[in-house]
PDB file of N, CA and C in Angstrom:
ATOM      1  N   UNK A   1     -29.719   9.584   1.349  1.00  0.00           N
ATOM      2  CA  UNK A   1     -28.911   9.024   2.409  1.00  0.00           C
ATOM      3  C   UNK A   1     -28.256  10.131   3.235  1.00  0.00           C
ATOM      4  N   UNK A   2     -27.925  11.145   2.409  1.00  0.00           N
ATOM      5  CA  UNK A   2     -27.031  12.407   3.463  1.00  0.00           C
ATOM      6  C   UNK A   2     -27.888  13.274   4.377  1.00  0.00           C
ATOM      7  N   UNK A   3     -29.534  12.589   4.333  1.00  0.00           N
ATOM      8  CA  UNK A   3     -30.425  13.705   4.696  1.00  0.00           C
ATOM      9  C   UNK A   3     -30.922  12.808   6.059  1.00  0.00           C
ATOM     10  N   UNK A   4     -30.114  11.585   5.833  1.00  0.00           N
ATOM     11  CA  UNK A   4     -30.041  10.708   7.308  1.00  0.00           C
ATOM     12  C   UNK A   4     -29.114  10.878   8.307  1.00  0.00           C
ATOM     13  N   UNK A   5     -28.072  11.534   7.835  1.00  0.00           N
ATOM     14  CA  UNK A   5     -27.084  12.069   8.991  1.00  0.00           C
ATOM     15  C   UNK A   5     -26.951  13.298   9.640  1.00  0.00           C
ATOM     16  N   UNK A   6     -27.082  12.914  11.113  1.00  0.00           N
ATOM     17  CA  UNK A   6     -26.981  13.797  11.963  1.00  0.00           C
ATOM     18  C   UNK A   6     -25.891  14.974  11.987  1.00  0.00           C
ATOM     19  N   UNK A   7     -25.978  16.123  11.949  1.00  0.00           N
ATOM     20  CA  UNK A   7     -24.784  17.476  12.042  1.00  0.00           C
ATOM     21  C   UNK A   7     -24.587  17.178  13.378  1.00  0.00           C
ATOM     22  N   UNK A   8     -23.206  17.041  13.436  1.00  0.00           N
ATOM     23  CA  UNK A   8     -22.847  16.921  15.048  1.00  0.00           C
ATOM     24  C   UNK A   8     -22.626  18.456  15.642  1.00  0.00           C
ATOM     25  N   UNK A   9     -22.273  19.475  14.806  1.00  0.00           N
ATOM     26  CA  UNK A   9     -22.122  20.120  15.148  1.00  0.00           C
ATOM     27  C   UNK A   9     -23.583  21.386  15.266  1.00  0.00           C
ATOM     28  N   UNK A  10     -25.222  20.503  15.135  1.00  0.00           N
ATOM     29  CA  UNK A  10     -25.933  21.445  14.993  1.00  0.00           C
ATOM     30  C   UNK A  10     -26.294  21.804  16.649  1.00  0.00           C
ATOM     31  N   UNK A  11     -25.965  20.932  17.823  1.00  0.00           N
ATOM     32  CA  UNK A  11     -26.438  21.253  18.945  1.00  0.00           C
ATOM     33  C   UNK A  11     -25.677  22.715  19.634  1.00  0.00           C
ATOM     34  N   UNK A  12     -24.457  23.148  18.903  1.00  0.00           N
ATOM     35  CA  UNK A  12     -23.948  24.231  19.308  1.00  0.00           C
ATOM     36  C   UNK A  12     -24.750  25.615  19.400  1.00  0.00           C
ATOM     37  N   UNK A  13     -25.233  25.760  18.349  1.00  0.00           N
ATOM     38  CA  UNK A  13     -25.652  26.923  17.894  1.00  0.00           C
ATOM     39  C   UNK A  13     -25.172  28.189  18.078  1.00  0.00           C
ATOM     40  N   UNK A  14     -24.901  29.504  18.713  1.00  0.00           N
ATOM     41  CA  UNK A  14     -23.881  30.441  17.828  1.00  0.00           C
ATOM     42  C   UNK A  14     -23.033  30.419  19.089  1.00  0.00           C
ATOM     43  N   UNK A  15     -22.680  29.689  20.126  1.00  0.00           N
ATOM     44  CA  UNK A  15     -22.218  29.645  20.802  1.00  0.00           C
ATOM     45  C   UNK A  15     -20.360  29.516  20.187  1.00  0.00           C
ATOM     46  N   UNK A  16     -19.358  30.519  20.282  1.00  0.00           N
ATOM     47  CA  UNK A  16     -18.081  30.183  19.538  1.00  0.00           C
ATOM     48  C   UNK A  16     -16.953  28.678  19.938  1.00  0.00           C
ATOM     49  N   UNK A  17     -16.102  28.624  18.746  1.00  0.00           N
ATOM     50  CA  UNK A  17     -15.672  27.706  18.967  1.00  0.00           C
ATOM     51  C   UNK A  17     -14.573  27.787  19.328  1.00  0.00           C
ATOM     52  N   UNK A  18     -13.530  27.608  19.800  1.00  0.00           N
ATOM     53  CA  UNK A  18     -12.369  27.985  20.576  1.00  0.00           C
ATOM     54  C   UNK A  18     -11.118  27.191  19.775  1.00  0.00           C
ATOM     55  N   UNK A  19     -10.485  27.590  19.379  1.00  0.00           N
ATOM     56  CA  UNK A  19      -9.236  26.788  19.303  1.00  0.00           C
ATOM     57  C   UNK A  19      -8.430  26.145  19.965  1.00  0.00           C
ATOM     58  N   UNK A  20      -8.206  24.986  19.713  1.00  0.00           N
ATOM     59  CA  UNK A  20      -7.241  24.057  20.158  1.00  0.00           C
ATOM     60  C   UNK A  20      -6.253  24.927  20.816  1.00  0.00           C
ATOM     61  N   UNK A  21      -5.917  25.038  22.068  1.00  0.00           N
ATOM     62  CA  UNK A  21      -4.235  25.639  22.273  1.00  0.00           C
ATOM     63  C   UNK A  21      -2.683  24.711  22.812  1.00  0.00           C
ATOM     64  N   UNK A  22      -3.871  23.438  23.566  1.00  0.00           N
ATOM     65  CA  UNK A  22      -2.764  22.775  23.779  1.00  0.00           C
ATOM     66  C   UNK A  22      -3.172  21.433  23.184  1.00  0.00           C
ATOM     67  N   UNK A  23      -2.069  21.191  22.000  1.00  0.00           N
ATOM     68  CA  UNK A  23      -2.289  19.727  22.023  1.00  0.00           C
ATOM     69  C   UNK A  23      -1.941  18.354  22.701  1.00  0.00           C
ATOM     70  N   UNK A  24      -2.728  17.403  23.005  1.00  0.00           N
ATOM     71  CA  UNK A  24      -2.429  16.347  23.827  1.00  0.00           C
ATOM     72  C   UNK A  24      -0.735  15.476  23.480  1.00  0.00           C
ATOM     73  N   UNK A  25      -0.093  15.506  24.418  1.00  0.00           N
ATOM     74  CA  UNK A  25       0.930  14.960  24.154  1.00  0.00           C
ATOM     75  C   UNK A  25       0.896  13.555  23.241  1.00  0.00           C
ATOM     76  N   UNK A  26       0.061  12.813  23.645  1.00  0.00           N
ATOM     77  CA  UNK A  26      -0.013  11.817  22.871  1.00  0.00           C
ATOM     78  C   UNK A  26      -0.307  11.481  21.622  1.00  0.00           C
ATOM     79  N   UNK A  27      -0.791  12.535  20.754  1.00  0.00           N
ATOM     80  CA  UNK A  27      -0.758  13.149  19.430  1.00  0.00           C
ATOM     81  C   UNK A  27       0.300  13.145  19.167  1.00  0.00           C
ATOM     82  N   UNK A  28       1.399  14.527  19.395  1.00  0.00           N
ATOM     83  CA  UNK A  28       2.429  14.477  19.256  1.00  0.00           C
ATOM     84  C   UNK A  28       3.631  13.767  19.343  1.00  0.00           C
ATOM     85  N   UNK A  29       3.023  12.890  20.137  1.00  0.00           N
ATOM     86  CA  UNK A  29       4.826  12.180  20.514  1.00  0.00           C
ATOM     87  C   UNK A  29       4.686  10.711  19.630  1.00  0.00           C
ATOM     88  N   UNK A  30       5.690  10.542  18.650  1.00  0.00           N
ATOM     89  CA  UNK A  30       5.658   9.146  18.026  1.00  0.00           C
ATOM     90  C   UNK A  30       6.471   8.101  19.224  1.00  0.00           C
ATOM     91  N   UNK A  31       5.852   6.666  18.544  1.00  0.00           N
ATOM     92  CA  UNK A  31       6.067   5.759  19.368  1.00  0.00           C
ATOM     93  C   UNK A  31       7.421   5.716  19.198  1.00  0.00           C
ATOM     94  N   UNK A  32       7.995   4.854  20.904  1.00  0.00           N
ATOM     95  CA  UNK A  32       9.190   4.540  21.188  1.00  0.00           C
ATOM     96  C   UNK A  32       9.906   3.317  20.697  1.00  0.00           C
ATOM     97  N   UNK A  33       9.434   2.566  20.774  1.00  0.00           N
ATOM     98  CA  UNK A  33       9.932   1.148  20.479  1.00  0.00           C
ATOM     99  C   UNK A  33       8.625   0.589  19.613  1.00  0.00           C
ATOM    100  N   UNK A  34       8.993  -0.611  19.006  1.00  0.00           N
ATOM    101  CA  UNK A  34       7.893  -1.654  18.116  1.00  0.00           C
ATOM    102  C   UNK A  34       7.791  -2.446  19.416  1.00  0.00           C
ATOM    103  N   UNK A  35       6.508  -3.197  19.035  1.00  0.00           N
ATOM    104  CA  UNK A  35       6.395  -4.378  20.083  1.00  0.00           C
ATOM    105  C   UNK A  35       7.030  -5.764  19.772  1.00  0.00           C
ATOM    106  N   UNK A  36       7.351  -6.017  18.524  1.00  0.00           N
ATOM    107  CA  UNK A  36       8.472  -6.726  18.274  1.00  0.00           C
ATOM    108  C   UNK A  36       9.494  -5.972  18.093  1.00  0.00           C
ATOM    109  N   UNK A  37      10.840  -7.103  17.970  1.00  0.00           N
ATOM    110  CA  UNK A  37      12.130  -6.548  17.349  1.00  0.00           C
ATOM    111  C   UNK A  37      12.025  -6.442  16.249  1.00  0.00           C
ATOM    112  N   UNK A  38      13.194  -5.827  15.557  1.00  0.00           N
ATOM    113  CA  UNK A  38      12.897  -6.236  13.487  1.00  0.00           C
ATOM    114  C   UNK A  38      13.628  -7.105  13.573  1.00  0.00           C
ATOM    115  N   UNK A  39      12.787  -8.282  12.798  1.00  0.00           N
ATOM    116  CA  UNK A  39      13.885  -9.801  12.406  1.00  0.00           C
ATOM    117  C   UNK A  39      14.617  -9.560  11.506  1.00  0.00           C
ATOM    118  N   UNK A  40      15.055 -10.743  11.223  1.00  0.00           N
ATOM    119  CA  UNK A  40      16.099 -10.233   9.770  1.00  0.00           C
ATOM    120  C   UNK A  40      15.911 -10.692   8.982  1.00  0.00           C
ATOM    121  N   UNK A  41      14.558 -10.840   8.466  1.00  0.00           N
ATOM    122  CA  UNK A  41      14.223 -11.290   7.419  1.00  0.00           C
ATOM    123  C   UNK A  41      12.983  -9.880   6.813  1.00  0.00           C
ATOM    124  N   UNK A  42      12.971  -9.261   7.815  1.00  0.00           N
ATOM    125  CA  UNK A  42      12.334  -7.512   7.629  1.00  0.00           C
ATOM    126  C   UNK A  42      13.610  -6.823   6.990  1.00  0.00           C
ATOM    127  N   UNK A  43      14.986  -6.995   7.579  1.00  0.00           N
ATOM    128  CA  UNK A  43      15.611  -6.084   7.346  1.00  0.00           C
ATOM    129  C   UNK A  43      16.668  -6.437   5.819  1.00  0.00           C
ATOM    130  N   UNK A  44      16.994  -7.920   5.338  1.00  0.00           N
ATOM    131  CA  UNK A  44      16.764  -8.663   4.186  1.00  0.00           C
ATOM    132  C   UNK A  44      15.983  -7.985   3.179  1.00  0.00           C
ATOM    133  N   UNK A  45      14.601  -7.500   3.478  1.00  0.00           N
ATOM    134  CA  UNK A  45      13.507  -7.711   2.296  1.00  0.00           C
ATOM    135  C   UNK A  45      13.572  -6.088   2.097  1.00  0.00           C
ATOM    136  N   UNK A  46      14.029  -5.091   3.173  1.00  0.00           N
ATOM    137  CA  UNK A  46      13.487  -3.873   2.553  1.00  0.00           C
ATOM    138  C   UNK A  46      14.385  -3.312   1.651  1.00  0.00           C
ATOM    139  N   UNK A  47      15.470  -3.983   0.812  1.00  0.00           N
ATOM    140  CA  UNK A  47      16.688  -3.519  -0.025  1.00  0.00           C
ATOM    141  C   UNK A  47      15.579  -4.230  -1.333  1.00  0.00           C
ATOM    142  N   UNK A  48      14.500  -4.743  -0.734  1.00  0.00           N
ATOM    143  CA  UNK A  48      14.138  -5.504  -2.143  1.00  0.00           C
ATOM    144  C   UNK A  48      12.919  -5.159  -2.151  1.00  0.00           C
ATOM    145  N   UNK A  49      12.196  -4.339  -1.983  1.00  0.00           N
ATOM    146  CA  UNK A  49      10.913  -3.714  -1.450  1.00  0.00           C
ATOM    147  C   UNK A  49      10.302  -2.517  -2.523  1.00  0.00           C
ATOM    148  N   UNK A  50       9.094  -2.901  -2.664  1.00  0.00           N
ATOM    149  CA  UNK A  50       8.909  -1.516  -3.695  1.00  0.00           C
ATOM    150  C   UNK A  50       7.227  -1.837  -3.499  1.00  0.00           C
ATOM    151  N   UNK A  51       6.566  -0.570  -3.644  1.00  0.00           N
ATOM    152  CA  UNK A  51       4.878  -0.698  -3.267  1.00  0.00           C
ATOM    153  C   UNK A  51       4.446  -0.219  -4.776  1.00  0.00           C
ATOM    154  N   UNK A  52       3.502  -0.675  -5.393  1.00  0.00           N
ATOM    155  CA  UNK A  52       3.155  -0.179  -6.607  1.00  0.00           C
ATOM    156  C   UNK A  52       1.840   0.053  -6.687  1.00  0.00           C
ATOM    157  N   UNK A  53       1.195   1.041  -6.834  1.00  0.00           N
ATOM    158  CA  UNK A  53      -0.202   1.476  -7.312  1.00  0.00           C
ATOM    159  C   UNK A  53      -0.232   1.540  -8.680  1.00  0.00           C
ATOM    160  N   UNK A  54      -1.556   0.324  -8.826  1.00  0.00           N
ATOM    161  CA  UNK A  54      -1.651   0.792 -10.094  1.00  0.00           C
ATOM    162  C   UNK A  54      -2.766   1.066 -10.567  1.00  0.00           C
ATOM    163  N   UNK A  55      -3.108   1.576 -12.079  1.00  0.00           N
ATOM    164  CA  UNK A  55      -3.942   2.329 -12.552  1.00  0.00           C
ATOM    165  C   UNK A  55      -5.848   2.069 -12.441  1.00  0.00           C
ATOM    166  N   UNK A  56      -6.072   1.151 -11.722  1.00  0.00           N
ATOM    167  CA  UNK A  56      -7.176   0.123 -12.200  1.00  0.00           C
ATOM    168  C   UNK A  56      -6.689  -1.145 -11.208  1.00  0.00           C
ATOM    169  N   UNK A  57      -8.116  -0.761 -10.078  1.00  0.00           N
ATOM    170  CA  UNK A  57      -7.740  -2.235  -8.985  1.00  0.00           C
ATOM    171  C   UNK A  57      -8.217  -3.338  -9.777  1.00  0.00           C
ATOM    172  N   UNK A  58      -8.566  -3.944 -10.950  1.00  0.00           N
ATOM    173  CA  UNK A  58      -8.635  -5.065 -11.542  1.00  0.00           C
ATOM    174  C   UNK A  58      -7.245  -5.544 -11.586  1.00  0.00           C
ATOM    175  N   UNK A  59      -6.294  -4.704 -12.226  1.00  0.00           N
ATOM    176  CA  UNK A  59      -4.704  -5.019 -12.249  1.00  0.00           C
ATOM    177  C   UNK A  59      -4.343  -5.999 -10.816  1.00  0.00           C
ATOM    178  N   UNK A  60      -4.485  -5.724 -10.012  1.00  0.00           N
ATOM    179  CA  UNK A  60      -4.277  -6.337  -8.636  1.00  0.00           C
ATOM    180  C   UNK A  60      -4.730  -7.761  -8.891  1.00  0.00           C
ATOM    181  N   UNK A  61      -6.617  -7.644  -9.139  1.00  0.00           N
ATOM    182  CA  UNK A  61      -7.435  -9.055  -9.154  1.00  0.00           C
ATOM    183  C   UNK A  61      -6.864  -9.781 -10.130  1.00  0.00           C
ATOM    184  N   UNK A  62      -6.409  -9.651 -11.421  1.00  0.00           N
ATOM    185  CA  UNK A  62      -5.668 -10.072 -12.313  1.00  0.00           C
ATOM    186  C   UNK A  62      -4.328 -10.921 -12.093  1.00  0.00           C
ATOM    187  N   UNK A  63      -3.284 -10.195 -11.189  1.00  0.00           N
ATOM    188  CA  UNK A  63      -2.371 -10.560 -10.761  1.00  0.00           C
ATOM    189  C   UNK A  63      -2.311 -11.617  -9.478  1.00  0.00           C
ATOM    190  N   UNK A  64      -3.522 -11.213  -9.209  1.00  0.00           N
ATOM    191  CA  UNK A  64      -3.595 -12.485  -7.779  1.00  0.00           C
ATOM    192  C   UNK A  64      -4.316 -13.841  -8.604  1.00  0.00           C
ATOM    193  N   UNK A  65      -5.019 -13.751  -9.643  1.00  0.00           N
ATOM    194  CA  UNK A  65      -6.155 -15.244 -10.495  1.00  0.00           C
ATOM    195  C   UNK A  65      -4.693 -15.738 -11.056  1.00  0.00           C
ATOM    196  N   UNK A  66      -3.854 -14.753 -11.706  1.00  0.00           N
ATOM    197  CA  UNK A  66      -2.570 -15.736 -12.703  1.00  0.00           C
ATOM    198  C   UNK A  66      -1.519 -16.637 -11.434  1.00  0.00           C
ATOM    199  N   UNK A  67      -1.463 -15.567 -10.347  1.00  0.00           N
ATOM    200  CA  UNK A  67      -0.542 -16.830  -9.316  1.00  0.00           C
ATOM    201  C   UNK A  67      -1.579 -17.645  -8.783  1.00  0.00           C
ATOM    202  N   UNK A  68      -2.461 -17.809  -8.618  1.00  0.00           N
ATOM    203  CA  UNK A  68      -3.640 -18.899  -8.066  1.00  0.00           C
ATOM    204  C   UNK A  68      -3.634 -19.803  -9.342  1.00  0.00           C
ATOM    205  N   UNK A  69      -3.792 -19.392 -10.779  1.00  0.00           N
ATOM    206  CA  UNK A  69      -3.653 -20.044 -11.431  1.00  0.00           C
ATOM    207  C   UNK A  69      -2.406 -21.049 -11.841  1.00  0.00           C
ATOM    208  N   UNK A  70      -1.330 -20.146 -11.684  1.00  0.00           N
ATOM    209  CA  UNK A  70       0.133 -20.845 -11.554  1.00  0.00           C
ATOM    210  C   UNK A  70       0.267 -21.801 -10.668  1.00  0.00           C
ATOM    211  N   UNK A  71      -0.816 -21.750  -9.593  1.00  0.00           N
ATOM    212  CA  UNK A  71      -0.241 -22.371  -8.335  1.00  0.00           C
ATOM    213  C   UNK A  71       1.182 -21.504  -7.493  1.00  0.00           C
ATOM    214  N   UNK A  72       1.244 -20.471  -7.710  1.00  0.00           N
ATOM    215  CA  UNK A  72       2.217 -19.791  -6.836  1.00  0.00           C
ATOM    216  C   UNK A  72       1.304 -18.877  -5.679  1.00  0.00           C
ATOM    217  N   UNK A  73       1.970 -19.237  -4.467  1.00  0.00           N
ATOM    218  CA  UNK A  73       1.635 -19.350  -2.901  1.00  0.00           C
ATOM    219  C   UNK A  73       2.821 -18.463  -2.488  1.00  0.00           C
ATOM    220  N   UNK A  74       2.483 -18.231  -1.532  1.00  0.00           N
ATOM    221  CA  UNK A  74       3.531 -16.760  -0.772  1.00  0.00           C
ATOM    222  C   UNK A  74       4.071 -17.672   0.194  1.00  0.00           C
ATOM    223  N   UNK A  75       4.645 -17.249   1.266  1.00  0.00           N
ATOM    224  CA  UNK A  75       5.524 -18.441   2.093  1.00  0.00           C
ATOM    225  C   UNK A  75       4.118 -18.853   3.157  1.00  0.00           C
ATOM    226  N   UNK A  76       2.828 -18.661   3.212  1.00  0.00           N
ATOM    227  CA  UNK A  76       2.370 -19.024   4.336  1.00  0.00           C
ATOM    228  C   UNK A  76       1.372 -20.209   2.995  1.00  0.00           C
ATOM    229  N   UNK A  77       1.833 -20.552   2.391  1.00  0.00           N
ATOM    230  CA  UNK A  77       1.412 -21.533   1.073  1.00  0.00           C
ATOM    231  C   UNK A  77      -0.400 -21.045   0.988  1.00  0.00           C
ATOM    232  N   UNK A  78      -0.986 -19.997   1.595  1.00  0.00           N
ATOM    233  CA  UNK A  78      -2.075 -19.763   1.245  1.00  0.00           C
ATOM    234  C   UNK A  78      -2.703 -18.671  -0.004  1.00  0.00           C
ATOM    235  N   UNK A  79      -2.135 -17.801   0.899  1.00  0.00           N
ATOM    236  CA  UNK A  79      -2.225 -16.873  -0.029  1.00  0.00           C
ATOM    237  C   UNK A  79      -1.579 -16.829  -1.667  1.00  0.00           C
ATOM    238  N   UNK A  80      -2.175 -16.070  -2.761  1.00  0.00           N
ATOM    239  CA  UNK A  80      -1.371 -15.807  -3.991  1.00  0.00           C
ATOM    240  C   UNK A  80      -0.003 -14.949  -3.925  1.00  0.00           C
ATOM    241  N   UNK A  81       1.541 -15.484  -4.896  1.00  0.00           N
ATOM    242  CA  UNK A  81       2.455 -14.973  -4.567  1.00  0.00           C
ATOM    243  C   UNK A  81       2.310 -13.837  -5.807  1.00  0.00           C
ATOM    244  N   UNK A  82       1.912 -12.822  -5.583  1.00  0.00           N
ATOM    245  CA  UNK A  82       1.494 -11.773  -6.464  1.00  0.00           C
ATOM    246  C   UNK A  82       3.054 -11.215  -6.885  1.00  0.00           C
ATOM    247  N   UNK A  83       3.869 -10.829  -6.534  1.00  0.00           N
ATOM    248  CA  UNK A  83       5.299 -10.477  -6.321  1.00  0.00           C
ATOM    249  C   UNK A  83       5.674 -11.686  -7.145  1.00  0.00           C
ATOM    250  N   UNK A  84       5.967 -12.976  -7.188  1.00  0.00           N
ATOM    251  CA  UNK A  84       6.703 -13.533  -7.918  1.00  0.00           C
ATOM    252  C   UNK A  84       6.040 -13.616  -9.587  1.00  0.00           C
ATOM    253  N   UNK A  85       4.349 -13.033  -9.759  1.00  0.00           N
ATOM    254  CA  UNK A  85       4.072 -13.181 -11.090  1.00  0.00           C
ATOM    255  C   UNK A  85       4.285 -12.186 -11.237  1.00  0.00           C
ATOM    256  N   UNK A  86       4.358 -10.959 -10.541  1.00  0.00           N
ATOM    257  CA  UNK A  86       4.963  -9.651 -11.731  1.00  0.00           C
ATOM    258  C   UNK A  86       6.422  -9.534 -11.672  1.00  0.00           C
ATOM    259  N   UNK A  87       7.731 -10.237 -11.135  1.00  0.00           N
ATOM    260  CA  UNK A  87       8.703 -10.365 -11.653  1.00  0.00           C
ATOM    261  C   UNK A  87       8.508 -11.331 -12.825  1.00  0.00           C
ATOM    262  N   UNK A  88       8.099 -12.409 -12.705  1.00  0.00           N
ATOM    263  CA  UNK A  88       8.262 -13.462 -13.698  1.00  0.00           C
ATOM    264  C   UNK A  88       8.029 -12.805 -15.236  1.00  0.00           C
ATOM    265  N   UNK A  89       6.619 -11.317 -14.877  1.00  0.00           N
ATOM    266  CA  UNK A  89       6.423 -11.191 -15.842  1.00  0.00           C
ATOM    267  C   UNK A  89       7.268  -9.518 -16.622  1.00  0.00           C
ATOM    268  N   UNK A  90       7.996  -8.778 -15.524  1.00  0.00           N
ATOM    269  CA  UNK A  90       8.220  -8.069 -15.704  1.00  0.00           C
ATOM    270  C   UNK A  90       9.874  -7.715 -16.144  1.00  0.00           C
ATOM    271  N   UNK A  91      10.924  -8.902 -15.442  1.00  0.00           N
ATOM    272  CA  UNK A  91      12.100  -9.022 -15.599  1.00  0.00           C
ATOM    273  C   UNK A  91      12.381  -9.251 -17.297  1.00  0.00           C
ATOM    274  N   UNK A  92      11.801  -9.703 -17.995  1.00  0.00           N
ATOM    275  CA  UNK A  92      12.044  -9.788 -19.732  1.00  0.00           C
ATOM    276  C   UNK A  92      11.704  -8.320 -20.295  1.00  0.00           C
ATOM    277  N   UNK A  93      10.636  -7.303 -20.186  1.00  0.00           N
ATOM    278  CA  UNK A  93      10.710  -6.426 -20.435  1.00  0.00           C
ATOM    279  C   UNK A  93      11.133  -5.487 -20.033  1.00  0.00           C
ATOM    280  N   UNK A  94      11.640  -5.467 -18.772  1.00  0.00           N
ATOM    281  CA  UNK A  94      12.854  -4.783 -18.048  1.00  0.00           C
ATOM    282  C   UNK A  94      14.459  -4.720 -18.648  1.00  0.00           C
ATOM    283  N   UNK A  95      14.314  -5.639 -19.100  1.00  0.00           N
ATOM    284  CA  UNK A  95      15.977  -5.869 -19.618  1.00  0.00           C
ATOM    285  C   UNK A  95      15.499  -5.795 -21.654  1.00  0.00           C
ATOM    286  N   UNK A  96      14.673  -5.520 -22.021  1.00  0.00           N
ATOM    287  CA  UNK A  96      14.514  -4.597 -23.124  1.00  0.00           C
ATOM    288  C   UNK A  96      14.670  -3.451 -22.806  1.00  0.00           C
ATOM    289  N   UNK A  97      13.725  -2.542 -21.584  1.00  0.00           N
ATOM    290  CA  UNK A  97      13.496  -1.247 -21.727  1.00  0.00           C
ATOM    291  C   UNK A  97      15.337  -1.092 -21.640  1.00  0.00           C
ATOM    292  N   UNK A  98      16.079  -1.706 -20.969  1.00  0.00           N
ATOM    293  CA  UNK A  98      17.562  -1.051 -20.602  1.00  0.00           C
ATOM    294  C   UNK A  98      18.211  -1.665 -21.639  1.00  0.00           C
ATOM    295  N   UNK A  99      18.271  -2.288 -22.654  1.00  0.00           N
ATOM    296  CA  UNK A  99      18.435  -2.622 -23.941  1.00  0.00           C
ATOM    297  C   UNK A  99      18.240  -1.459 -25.136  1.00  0.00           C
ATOM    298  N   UNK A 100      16.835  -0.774 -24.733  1.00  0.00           N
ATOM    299  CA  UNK A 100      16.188   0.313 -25.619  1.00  0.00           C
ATOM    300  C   UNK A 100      15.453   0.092 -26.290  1.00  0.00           C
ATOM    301  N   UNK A 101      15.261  -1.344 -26.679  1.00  0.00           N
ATOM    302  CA  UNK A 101      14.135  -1.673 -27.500  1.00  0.00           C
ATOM    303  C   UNK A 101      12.875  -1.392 -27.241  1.00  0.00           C
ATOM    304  N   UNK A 102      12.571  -0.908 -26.028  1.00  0.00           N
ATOM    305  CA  UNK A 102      11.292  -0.253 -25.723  1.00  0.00           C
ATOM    306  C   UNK A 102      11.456   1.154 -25.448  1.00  0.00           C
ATOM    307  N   UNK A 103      10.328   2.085 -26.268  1.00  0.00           N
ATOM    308  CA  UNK A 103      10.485   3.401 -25.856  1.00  0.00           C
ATOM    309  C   UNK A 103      10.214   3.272 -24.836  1.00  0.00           C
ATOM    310  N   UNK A 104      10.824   4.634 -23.696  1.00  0.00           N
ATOM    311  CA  UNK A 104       9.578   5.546 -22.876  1.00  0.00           C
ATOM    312  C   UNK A 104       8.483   5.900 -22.754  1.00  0.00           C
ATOM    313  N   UNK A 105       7.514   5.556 -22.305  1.00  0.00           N
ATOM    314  CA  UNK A 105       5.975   6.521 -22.485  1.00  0.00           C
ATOM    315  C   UNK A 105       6.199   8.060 -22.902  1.00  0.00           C
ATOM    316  N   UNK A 106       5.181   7.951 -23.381  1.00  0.00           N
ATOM    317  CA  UNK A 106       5.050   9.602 -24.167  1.00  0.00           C
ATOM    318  C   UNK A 106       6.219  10.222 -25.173  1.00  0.00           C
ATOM    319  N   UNK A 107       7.464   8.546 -25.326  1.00  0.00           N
ATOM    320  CA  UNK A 107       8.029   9.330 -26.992  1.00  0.00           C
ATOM    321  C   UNK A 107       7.668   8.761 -27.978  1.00  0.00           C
TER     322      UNK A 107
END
């Protein structure tokens, strides 16, 4: 398959390559405004906000079959509420680990 793609850079040949000297402003400059406002139901949720990667994208597929299975729906009632099955499932062993009854990893 890699012996199907074209080198873009083979039509040059030893002709040099020049460095960038000026970059385009529009690179540089971050945007000014959003095209919406932030509602307040953005600004509500990010005190409660956390992104989690985890080890193995099955973990994800897993977590989305148990709220489909629960019947738990996110507010647009379609989608799986993935967020309410890993509190449901995570708030009991949370309040062990700060209890102590659960070690740390790796003691």
């Amino acid at each position: 398959m890699q012996e199907d793609r074209r080198d873009p850079f083979a039509d040059l040949g030893d002709e040099p390559v020049e460095a960038l000297q000026v970059v385009p402003q529009v690179l540089t400059q971050r945007p000014t405004q959003r095209r919406t406002p932030v509602r307040p139901s953005e600004i509500r949720r990010r005190s409660r906000k956390v992104t989690v990667t985890f080890s193995d994208a099955s973990t994800v597929k897993r977590l989305r079959a148990l709220a489909e299975q629960w019947g738990l729906t996110g507010p647009d009632g379609q989608r799986p509420n993935v967020s309410a099955v890993v509190e449901y499932l995570l708030l009991p062993q949370l309040e062990r680990a700060e209890q102590g009854e659960i070690r740390a990893p790796g003691m």
